[in-house]
C-alpha atoms as a PDB file:
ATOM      1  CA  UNK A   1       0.000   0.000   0.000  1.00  0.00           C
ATOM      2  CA  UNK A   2       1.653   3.391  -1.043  1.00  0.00           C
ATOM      3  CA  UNK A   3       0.859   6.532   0.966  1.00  0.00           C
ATOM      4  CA  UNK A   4      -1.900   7.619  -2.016  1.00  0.00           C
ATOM      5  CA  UNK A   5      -3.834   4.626  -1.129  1.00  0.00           C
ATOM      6  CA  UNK A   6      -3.365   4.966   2.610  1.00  0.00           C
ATOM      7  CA  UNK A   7      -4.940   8.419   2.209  1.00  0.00           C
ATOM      8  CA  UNK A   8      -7.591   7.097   0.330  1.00  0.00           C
ATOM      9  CA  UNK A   9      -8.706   4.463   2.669  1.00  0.00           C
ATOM     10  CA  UNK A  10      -8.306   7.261   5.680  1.00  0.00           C
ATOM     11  CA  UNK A  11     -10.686   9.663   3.551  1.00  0.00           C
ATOM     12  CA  UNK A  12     -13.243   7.262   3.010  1.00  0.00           C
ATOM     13  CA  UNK A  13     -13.145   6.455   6.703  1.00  0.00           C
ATOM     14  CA  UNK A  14     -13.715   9.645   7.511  1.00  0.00           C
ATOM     15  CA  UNK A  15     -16.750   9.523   5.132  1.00  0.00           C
ATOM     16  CA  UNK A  16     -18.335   6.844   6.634  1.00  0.00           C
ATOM     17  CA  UNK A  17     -17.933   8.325  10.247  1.00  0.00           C
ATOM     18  CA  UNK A  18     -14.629   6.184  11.878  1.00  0.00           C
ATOM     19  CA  UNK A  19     -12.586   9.539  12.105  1.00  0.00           C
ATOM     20  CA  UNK A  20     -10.616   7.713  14.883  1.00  0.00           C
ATOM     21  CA  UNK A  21      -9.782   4.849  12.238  1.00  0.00           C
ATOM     22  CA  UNK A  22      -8.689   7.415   9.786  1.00  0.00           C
ATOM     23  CA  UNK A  23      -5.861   9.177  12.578  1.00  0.00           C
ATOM     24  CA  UNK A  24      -4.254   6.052  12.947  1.00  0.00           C
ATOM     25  CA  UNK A  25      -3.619   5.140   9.318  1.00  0.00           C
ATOM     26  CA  UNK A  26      -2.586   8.898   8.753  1.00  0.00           C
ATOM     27  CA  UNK A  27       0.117   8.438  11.540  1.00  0.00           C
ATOM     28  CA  UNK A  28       1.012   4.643  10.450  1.00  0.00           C
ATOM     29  CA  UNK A  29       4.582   5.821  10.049  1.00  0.00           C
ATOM     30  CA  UNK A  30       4.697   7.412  13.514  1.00  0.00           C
ATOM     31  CA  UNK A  31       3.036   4.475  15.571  1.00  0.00           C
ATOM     32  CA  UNK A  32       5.344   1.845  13.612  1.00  0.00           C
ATOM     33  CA  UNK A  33       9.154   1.954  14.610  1.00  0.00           C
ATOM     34  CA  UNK A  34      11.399   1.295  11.925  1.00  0.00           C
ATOM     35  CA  UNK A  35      13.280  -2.296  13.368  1.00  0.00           C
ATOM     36  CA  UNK A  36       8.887  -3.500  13.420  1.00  0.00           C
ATOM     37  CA  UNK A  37       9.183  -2.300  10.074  1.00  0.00           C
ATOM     38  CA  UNK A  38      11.605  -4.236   9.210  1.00  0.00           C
ATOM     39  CA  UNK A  39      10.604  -7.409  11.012  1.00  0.00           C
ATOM     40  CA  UNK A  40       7.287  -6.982   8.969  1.00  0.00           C
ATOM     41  CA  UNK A  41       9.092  -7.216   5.564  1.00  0.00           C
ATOM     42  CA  UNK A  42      11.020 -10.142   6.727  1.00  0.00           C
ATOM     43  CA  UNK A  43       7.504 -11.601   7.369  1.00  0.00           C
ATOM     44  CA  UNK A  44       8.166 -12.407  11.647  1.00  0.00           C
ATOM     45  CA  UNK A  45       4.319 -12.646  12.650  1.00  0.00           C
ATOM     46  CA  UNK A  46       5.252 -12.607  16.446  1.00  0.00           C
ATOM     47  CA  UNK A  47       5.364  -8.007  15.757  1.00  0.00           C
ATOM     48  CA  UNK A  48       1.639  -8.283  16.253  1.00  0.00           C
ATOM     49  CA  UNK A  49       2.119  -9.971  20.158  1.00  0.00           C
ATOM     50  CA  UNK A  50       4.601  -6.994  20.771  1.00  0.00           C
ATOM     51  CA  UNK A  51       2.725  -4.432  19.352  1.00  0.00           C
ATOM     52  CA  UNK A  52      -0.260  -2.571  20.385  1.00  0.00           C
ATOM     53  CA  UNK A  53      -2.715  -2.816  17.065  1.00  0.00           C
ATOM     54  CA  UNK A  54      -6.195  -1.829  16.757  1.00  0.00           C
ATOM     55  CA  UNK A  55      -8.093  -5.374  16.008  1.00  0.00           C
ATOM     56  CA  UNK A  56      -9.456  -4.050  12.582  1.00  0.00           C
ATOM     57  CA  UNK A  57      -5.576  -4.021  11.257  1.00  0.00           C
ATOM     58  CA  UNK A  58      -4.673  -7.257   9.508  1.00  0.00           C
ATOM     59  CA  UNK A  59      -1.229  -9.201   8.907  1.00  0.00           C
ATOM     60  CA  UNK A  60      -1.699  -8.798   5.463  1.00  0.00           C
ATOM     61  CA  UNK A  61      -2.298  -4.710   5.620  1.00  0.00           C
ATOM     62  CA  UNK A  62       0.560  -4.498   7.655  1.00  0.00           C
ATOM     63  CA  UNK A  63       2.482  -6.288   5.261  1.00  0.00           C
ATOM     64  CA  UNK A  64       1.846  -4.636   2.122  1.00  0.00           C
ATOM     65  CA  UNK A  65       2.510  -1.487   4.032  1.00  0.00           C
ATOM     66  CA  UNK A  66       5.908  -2.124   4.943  1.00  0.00           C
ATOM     67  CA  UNK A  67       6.950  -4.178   1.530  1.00  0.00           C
ATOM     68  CA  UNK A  68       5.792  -0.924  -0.438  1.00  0.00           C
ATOM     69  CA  UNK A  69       8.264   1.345   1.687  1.00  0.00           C
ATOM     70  CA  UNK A  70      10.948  -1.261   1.776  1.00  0.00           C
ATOM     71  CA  UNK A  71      14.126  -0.603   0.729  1.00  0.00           C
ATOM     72  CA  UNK A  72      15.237  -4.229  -0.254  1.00  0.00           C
ATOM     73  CA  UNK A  73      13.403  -7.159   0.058  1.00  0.00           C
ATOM     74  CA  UNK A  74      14.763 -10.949   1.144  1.00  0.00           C
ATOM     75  CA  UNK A  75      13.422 -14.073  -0.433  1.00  0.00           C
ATOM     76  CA  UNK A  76      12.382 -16.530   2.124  1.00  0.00           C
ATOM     77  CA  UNK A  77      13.776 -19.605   0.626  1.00  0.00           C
ATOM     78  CA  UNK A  78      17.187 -18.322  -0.447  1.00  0.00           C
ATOM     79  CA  UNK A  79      17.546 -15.496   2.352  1.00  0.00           C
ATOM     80  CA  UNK A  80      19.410 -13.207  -0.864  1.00  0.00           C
ATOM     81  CA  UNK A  81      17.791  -9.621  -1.407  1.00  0.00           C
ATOM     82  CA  UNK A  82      15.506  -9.496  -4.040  1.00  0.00           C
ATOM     83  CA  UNK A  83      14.207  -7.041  -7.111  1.00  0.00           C
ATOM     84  CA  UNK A  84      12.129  -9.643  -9.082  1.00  0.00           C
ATOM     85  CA  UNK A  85       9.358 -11.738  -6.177  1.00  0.00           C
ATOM     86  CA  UNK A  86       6.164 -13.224  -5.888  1.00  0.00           C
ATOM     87  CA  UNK A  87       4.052 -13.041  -2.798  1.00  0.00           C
ATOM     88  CA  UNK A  88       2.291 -16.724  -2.621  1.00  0.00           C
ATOM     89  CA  UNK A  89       0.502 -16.836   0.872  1.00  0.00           C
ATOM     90  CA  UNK A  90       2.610 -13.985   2.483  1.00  0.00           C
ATOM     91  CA  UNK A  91       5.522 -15.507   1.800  1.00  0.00           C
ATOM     92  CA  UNK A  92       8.495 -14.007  -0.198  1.00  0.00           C
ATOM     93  CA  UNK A  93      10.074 -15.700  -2.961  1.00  0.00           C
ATOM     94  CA  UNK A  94      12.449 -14.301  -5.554  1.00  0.00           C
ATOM     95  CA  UNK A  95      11.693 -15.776  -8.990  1.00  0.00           C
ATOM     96  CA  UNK A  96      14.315 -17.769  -9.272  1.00  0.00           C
ATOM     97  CA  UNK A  97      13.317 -20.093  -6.392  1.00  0.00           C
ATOM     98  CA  UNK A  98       9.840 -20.051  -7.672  1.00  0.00           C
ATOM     99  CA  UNK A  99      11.169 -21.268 -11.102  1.00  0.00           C
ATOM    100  CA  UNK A 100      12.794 -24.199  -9.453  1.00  0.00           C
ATOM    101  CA  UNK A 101      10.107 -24.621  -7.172  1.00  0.00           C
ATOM    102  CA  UNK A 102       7.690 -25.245 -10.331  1.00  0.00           C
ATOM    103  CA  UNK A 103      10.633 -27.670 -12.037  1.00  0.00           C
ATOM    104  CA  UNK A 104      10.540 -29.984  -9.142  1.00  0.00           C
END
């Protein structure tokens, strides 16, 4: 999620009355530290026990949030940073992994 459609999503919460909904996306960057941030993009589920999240935000939200502002990304299987991957079940994989993942 880039910060156009963050601002979206916050504007049409406002429209539909959940103003308090719409703060907290608007000051995502503030309420997430950076190291969370990167734990995110490396996919370590056990940031939403150590955080304090509203119940409405999902894994998958957070996810795309911090993969869009990521610098580099690492591919799950091979652990080398990344350009080219595929998301398959919020998991990372560079291409060529999935390419020999599909020869096998």
């Amino acid at each position: 999620m880039d910060k156009k459609q963050i601002e979206e999503m916050a504007m049409k919460l406002q429209r539909t009355g959940q103003s308090d909904r719409a703060r907290w996306l608007q000051t995502i960057d503030q309420k997430i530290p950076a190291l969370f941030k990167k734990r995110i993009v490396e996919n370590d589920k056990s940031v939403l026990r150590e955080l304090i999240m509203p119940s409405w935000i999902t894994w998958e939200f957070l996810r795309d949030w911090a993969l869009d502002d990521a610098e580099e990304v690492r591919c799950s299987s091979c652990g080398l940073v990344t350009e080219n991957f595929t998301n398959f079940k919020n998991i990372t994989i560079c291409n060529e992994c999935l390419e020999s993942l599909r020869k096998m």
